[in-house]
Structure formats: structure tokens, C-alpha cells
PDB file of N, CA and C in Angstrom:
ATOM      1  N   UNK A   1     120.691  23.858-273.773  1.00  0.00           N
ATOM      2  CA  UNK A   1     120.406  24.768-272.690  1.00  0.00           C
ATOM      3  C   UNK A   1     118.918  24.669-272.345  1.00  0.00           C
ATOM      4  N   UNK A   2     118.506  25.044-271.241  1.00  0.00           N
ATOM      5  CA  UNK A   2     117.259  24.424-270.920  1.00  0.00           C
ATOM      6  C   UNK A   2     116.737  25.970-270.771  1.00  0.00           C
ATOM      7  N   UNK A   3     115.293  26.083-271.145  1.00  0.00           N
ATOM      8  CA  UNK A   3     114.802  26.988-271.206  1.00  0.00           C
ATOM      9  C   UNK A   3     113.864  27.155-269.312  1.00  0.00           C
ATOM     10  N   UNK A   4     114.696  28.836-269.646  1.00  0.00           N
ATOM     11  CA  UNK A   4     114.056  29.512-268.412  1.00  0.00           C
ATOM     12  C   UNK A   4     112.414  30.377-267.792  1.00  0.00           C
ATOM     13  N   UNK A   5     111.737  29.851-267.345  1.00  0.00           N
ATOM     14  CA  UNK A   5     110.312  30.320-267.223  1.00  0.00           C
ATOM     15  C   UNK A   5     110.446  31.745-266.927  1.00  0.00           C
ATOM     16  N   UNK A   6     111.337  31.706-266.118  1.00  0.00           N
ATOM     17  CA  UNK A   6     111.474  33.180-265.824  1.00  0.00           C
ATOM     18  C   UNK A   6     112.824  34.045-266.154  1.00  0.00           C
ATOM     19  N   UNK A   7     112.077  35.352-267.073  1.00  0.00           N
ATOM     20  CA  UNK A   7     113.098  35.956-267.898  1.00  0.00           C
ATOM     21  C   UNK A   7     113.584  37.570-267.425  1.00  0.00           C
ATOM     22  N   UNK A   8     114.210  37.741-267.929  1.00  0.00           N
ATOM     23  CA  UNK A   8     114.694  39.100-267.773  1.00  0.00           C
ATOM     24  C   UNK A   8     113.358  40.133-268.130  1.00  0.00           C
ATOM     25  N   UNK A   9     113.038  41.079-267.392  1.00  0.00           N
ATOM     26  CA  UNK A   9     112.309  41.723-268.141  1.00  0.00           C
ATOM     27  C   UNK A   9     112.446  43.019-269.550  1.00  0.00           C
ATOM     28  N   UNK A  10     113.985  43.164-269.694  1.00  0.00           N
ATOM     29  CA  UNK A  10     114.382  43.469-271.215  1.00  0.00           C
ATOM     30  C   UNK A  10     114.912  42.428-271.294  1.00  0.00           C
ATOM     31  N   UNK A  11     115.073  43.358-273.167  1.00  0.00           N
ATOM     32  CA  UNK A  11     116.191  42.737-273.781  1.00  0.00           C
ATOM     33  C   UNK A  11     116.630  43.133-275.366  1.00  0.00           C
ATOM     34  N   UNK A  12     117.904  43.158-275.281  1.00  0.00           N
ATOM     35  CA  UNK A  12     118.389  44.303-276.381  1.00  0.00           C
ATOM     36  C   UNK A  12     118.367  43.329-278.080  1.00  0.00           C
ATOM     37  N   UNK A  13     118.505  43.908-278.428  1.00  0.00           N
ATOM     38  CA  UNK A  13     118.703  43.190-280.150  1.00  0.00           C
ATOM     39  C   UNK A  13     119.604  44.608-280.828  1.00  0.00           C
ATOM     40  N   UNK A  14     120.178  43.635-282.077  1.00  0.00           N
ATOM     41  CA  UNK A  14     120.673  44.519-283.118  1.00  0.00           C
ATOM     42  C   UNK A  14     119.632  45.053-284.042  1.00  0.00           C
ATOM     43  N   UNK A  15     119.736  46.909-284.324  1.00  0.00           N
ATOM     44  CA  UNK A  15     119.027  47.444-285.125  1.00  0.00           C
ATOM     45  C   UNK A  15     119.872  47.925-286.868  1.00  0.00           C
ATOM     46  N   UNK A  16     119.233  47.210-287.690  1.00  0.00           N
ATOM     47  CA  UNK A  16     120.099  47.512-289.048  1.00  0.00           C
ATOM     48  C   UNK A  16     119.672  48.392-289.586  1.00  0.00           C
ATOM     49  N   UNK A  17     120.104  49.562-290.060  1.00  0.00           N
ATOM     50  CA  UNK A  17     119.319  50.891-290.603  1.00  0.00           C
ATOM     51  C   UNK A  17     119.427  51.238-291.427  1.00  0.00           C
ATOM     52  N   UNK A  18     118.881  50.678-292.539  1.00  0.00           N
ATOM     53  CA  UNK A  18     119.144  51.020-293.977  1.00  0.00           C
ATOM     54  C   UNK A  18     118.859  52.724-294.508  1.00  0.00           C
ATOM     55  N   UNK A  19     119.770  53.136-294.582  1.00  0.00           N
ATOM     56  CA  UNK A  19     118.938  54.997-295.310  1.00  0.00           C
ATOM     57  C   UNK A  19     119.366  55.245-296.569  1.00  0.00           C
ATOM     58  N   UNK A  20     118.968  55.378-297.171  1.00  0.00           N
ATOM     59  CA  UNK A  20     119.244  56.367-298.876  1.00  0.00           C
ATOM     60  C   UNK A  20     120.476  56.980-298.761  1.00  0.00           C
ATOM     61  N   UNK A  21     121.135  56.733-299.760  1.00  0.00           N
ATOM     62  CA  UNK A  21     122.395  57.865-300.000  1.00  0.00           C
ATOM     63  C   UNK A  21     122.007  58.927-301.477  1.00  0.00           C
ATOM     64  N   UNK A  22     122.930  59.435-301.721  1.00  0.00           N
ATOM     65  CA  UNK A  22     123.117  60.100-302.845  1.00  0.00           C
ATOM     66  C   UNK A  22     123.559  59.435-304.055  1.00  0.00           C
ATOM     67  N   UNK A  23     123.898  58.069-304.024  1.00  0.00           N
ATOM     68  CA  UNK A  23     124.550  57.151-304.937  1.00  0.00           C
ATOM     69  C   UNK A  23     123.180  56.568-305.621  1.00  0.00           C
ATOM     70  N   UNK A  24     121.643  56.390-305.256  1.00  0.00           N
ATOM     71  CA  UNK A  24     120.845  55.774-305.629  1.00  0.00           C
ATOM     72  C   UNK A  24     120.567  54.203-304.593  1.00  0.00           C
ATOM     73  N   UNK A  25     121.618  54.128-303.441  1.00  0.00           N
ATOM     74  CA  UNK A  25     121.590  53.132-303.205  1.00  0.00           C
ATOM     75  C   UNK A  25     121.524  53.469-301.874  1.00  0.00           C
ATOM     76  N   UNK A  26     121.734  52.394-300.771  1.00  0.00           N
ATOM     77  CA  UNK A  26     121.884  52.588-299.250  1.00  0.00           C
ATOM     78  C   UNK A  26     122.653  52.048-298.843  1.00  0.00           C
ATOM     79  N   UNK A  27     122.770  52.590-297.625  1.00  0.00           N
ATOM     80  CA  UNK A  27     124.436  52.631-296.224  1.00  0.00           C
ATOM     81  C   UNK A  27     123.318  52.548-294.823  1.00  0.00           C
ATOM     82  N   UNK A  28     124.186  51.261-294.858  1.00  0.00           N
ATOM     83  CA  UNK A  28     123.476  50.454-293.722  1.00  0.00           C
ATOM     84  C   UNK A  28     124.163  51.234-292.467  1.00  0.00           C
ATOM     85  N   UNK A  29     123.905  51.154-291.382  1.00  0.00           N
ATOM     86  CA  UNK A  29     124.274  51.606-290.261  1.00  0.00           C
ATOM     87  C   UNK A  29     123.439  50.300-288.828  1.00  0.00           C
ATOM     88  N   UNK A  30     124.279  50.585-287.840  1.00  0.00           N
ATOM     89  CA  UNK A  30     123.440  49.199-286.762  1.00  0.00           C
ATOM     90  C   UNK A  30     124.158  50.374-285.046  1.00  0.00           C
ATOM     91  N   UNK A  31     122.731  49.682-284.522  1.00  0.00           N
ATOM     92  CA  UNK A  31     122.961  50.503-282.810  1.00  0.00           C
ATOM     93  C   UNK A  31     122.498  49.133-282.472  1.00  0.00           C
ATOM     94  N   UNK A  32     122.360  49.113-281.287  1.00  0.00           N
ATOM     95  CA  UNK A  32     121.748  48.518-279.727  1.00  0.00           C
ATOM     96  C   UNK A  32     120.413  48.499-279.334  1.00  0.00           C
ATOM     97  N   UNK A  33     119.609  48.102-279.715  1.00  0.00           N
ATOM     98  CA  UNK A  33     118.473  48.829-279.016  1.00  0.00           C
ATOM     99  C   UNK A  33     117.920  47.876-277.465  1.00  0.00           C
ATOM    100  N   UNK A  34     117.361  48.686-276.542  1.00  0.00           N
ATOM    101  CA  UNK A  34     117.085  47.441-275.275  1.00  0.00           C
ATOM    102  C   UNK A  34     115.330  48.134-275.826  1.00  0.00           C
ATOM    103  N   UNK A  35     114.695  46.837-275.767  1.00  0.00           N
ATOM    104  CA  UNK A  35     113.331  46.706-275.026  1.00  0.00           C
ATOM    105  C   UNK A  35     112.423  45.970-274.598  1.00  0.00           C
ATOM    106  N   UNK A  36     111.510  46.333-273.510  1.00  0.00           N
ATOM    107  CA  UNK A  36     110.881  46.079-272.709  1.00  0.00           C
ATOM    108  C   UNK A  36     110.088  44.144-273.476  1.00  0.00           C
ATOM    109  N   UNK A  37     110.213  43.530-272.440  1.00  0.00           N
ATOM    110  CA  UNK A  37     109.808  41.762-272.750  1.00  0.00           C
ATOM    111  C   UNK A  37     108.825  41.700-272.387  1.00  0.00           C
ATOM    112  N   UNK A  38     107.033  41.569-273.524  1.00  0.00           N
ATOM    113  CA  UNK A  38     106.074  41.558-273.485  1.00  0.00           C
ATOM    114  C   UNK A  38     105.686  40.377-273.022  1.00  0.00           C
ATOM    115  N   UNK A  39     104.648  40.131-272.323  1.00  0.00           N
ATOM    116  CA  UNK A  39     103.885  38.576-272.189  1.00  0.00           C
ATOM    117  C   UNK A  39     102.791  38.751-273.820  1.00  0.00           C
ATOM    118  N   UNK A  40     102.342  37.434-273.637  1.00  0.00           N
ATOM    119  CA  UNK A  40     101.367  37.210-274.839  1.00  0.00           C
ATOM    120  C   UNK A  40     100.642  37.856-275.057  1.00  0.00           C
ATOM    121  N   UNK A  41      99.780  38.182-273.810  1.00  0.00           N
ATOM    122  CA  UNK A  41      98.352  39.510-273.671  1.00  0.00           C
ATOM    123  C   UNK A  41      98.867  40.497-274.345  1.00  0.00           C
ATOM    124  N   UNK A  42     100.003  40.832-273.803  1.00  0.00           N
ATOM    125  CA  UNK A  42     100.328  41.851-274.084  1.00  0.00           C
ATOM    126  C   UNK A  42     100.981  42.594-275.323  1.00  0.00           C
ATOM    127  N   UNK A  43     101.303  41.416-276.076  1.00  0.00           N
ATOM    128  CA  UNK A  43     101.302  41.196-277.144  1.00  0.00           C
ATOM    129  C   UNK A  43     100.231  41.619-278.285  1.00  0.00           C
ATOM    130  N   UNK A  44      99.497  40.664-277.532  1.00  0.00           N
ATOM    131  CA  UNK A  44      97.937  40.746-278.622  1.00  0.00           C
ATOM    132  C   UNK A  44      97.641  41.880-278.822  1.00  0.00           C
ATOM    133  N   UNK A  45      97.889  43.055-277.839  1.00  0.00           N
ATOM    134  CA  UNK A  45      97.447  44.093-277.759  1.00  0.00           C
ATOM    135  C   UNK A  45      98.248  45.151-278.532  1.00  0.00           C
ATOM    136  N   UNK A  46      99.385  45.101-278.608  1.00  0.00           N
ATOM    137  CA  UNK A  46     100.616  45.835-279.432  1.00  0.00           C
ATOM    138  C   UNK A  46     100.187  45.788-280.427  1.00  0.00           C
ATOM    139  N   UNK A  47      99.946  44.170-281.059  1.00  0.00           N
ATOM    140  CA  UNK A  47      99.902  44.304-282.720  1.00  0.00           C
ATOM    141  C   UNK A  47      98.861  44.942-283.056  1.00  0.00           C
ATOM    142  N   UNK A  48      97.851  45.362-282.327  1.00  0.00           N
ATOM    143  CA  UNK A  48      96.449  45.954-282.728  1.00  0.00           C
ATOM    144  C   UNK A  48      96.984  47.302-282.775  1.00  0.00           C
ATOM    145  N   UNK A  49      98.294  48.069-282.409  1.00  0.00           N
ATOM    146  CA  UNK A  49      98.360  49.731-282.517  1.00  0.00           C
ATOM    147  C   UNK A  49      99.481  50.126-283.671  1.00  0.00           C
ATOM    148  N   UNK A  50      99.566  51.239-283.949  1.00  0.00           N
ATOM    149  CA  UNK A  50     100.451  51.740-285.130  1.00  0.00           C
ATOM    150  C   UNK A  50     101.735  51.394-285.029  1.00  0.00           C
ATOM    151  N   UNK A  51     103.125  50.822-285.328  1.00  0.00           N
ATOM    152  CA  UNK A  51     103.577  50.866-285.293  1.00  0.00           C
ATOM    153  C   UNK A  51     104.890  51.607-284.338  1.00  0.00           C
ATOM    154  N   UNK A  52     104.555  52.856-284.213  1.00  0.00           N
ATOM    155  CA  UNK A  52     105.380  54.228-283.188  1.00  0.00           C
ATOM    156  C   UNK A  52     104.540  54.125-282.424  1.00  0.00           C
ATOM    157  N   UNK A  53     103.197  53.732-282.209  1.00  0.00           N
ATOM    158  CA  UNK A  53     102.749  53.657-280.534  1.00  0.00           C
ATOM    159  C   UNK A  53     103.393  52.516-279.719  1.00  0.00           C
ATOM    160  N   UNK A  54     103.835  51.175-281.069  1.00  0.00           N
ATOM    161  CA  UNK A  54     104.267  50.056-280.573  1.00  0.00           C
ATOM    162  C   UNK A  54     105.975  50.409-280.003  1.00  0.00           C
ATOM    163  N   UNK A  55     106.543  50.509-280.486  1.00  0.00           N
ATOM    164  CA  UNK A  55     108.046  51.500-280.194  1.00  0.00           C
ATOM    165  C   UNK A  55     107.696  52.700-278.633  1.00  0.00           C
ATOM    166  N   UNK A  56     106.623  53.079-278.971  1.00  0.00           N
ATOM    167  CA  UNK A  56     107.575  54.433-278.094  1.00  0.00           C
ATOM    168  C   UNK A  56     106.664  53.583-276.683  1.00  0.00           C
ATOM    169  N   UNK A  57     105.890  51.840-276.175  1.00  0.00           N
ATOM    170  CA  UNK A  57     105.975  51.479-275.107  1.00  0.00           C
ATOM    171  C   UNK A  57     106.799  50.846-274.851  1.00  0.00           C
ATOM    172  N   UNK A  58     107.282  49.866-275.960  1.00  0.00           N
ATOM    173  CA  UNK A  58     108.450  49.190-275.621  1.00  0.00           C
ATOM    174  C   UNK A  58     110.361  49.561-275.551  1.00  0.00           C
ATOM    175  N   UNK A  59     110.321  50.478-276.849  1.00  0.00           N
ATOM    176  CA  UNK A  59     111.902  51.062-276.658  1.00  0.00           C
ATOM    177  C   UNK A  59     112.201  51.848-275.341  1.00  0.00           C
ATOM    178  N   UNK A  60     113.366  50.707-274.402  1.00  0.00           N
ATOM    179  CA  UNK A  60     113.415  51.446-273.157  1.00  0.00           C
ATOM    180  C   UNK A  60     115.116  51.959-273.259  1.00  0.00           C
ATOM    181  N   UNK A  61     115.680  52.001-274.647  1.00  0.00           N
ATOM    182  CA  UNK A  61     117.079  52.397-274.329  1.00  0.00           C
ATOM    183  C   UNK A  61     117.932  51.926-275.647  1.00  0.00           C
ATOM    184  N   UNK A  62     119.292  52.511-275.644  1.00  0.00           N
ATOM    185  CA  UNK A  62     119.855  52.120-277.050  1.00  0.00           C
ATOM    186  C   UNK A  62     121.340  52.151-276.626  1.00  0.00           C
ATOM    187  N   UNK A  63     122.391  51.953-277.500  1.00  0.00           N
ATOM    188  CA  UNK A  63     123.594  52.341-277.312  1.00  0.00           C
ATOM    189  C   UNK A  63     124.356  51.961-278.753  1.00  0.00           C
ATOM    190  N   UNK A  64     125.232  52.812-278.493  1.00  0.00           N
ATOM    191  CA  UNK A  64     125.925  52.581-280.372  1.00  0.00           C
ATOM    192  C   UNK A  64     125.092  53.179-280.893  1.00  0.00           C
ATOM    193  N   UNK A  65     124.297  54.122-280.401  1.00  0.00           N
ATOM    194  CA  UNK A  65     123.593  55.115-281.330  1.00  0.00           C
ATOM    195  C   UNK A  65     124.965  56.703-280.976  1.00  0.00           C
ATOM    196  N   UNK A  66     125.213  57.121-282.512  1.00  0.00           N
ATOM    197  CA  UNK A  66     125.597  58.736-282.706  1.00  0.00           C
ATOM    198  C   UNK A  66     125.076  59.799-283.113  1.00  0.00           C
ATOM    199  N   UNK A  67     125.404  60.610-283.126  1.00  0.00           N
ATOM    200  CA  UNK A  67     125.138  61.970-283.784  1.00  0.00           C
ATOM    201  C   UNK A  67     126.158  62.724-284.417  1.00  0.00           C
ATOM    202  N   UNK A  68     125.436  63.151-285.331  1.00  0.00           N
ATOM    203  CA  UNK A  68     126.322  63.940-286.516  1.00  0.00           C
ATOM    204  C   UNK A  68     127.842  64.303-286.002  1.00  0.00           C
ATOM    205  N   UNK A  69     128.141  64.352-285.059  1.00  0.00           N
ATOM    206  CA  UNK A  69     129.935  64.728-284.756  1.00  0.00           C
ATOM    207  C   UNK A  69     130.256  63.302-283.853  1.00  0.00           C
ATOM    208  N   UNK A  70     129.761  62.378-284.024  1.00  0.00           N
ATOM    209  CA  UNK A  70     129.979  60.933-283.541  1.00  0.00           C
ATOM    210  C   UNK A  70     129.851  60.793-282.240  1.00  0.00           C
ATOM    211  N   UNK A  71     129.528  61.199-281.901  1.00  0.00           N
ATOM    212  CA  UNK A  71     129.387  61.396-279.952  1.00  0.00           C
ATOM    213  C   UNK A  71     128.041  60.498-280.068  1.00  0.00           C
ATOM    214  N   UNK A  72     127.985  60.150-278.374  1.00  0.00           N
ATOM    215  CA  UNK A  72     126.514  58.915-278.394  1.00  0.00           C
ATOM    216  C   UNK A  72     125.461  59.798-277.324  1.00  0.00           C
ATOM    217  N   UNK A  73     124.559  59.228-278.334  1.00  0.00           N
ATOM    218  CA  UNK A  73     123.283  59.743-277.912  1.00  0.00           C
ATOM    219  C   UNK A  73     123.215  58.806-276.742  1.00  0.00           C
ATOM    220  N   UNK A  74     122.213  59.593-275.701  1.00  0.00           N
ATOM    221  CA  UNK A  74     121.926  59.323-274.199  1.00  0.00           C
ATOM    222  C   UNK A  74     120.593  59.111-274.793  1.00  0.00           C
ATOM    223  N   UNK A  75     119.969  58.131-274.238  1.00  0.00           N
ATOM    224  CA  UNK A  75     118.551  58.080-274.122  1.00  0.00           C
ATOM    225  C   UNK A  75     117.920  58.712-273.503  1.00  0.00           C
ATOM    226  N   UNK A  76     117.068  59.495-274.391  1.00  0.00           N
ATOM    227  CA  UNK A  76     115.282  60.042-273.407  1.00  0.00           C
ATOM    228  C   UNK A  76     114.566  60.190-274.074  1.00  0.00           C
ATOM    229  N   UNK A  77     113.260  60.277-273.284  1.00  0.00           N
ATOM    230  CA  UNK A  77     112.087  60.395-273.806  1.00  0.00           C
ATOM    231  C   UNK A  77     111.921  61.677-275.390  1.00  0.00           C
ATOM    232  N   UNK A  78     112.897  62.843-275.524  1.00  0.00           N
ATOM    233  CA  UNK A  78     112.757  63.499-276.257  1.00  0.00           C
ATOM    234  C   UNK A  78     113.594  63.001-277.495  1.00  0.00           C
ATOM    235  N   UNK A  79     114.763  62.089-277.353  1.00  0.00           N
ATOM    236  CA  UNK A  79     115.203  61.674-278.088  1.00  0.00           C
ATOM    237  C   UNK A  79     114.830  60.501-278.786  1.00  0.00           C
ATOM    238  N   UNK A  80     114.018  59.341-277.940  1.00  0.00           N
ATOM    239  CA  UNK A  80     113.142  58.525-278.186  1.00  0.00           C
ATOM    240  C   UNK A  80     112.205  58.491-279.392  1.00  0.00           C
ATOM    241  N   UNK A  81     111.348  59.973-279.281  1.00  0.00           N
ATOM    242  CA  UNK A  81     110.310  60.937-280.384  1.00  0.00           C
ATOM    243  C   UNK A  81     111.175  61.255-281.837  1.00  0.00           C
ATOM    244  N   UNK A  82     112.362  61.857-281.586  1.00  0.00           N
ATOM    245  CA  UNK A  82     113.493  62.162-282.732  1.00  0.00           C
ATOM    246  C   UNK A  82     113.529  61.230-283.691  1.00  0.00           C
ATOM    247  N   UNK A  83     114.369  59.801-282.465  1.00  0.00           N
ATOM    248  CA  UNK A  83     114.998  58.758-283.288  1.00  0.00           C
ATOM    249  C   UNK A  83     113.094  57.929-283.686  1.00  0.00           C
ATOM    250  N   UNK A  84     112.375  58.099-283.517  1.00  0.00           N
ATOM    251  CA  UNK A  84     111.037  57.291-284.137  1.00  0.00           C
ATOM    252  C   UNK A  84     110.619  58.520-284.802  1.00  0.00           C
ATOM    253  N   UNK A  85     110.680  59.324-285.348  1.00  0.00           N
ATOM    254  CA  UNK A  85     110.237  59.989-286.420  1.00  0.00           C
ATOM    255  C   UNK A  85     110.926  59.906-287.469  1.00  0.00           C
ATOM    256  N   UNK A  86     111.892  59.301-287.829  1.00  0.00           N
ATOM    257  CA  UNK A  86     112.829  58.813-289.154  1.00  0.00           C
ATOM    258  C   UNK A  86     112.425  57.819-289.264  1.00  0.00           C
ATOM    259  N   UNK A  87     111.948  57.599-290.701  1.00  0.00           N
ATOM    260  CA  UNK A  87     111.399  56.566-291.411  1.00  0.00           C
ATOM    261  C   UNK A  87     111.957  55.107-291.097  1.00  0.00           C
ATOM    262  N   UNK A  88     113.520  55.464-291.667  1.00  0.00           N
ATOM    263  CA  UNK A  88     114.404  54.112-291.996  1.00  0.00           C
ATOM    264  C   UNK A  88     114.296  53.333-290.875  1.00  0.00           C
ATOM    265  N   UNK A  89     114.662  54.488-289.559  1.00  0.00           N
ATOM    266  CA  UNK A  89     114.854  54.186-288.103  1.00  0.00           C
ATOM    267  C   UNK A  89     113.532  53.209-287.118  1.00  0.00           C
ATOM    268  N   UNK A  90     112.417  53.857-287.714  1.00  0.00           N
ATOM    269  CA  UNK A  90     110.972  53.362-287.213  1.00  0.00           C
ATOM    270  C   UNK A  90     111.033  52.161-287.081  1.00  0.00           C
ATOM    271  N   UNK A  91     111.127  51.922-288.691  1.00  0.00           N
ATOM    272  CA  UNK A  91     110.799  50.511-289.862  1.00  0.00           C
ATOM    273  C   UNK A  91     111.720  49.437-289.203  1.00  0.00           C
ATOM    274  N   UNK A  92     113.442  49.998-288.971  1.00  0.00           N
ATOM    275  CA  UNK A  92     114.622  48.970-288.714  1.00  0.00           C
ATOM    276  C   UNK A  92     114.249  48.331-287.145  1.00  0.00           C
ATOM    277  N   UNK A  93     113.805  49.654-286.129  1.00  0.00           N
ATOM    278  CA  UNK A  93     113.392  49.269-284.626  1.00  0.00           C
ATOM    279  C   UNK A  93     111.520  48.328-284.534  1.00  0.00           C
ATOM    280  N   UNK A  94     111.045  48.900-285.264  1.00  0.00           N
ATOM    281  CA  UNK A  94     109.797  48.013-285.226  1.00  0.00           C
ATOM    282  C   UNK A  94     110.534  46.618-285.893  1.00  0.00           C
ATOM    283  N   UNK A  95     111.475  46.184-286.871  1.00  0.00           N
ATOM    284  CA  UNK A  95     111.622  44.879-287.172  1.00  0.00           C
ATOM    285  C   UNK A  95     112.588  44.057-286.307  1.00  0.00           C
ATOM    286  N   UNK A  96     113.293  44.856-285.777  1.00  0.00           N
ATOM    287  CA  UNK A  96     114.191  44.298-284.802  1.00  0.00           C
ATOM    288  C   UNK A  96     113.243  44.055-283.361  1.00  0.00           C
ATOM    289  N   UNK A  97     112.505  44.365-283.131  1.00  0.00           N
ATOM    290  CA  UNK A  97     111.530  44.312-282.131  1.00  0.00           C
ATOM    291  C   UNK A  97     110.666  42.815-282.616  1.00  0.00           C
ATOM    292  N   UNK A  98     110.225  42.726-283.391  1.00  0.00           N
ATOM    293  CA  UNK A  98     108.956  41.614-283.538  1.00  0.00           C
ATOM    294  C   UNK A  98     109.843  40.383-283.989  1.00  0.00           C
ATOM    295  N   UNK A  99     110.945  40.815-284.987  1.00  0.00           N
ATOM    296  CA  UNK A  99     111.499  39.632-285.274  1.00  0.00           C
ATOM    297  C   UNK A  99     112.239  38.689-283.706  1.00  0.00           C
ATOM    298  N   UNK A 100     112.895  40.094-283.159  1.00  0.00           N
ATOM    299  CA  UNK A 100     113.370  39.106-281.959  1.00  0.00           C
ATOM    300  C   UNK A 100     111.948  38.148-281.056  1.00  0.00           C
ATOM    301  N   UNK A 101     111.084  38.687-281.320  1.00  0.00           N
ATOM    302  CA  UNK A 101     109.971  37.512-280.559  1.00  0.00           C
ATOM    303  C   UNK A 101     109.882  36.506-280.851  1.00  0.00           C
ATOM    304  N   UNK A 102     109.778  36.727-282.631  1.00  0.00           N
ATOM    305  CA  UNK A 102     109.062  35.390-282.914  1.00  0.00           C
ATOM    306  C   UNK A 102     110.519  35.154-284.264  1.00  0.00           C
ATOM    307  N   UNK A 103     111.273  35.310-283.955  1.00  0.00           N
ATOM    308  CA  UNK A 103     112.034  34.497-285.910  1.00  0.00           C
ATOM    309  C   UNK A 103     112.496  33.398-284.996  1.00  0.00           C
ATOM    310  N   UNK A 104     112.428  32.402-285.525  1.00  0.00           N
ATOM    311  CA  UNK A 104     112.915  31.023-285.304  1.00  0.00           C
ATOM    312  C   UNK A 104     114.805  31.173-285.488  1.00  0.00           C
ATOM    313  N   UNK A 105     115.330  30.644-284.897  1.00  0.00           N
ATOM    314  CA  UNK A 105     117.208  31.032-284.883  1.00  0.00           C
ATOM    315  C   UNK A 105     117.404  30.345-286.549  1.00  0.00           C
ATOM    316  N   UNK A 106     118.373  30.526-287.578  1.00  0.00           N
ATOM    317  CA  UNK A 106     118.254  30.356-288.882  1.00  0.00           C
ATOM    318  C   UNK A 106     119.456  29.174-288.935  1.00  0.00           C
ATOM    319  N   UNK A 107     119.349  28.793-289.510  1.00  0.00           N
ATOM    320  CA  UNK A 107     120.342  27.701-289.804  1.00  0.00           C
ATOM    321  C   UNK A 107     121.608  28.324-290.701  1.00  0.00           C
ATOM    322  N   UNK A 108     122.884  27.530-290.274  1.00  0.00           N
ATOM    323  CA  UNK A 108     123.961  28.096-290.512  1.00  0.00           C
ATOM    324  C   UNK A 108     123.986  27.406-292.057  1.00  0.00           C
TER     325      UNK A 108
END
């Protein structure tokens, strides 16, 4: 496939969410996340800020995200703040974010 100069300006990835149980161990969980497709500059500039400043410019949306009675969360800005104030959640969306830039595709 031949690569395109010009791209979408999102783009979603899988988020894996590892959290603590009561067993000593963890229960993975995975959503949708869409966000925003940086140029290089702009780049350079991300990695220089905290982590949740880096998230709350780029996360523009999610899906396959629930809530406690399984119903799906709608994206917004207040829910945005929620879902980036959980640790597991931060950590899983900041890695699903940088890895989709730069991980090289893995061999089968």
C-alpha cells in the first residue's frame, strides 16, 4: 500500500486498561479511543508537557467506554477530566497515544 501524504486528521487506537482487583492481580478492560493527528512540531512540543496536559489536547472522543450499569459513556469535556483522573486509565490512554505514533507494526 503506498503511503498517503495526506492524512486524516484523527485517529482512533485500542485502549488496554489494566486495574487492580481484589484477587492481588488485574482485569484488563479495552475502549476506543479517537485522537487528534499531531505533525512533528507539534509533537516536539507535547513531549515537553505532563502527561494529562498531553491527553486532555489530544483525546477528542472514545467509544466502548461504560459505566457502572453498562450503558456508554458520551464524550465531554467533563467526562474527559473523570476518565483522565484514574490512574490505570491516564497511563493505558497516554500509551495508546504515543505508541500508535511511533511502534513499528510487530512481526507475526
Amino acid at each position: 500500500m503506498a503511503f498517503k501524504i495526506t492524512q486524516k486528521p484523527t485517529f482512533t487506537a485500542r485502549v488496554k486498561v489494566e486495574t487492580p482487583n481484589n484477587t492481588g492481580g488485574f482485569d484488563r478492560s479495552e475502549f476506543m479511543a479517537e485522537f487528534h493527528r499531531a505533525g512533528m512540531d507539534e509533537i516536539e512540543e507535547l513531549k515537553k508537557l505532563p502527561q494529562r496536559e498531553v491527553l486532555e489536547k489530544v483525546l477528542l472522543g472514545w467509544s466502548q467506554l461504560i459505566d457502572e450499569d453498562n450503558q456508554p459513556v458520551e464524550f465531554s469535556e467533563e467526562r474527559r477530566r473523570a476518565l483522565l483522573n484514574i490512574p490505570p486509565a491516564l497511563l493505558a490512554l497516554g500509551a495508546a497515544f504515543w505508541e500508535s505514533l511511533f511502534k513499528a507494526r510487530e512481526k507475526n
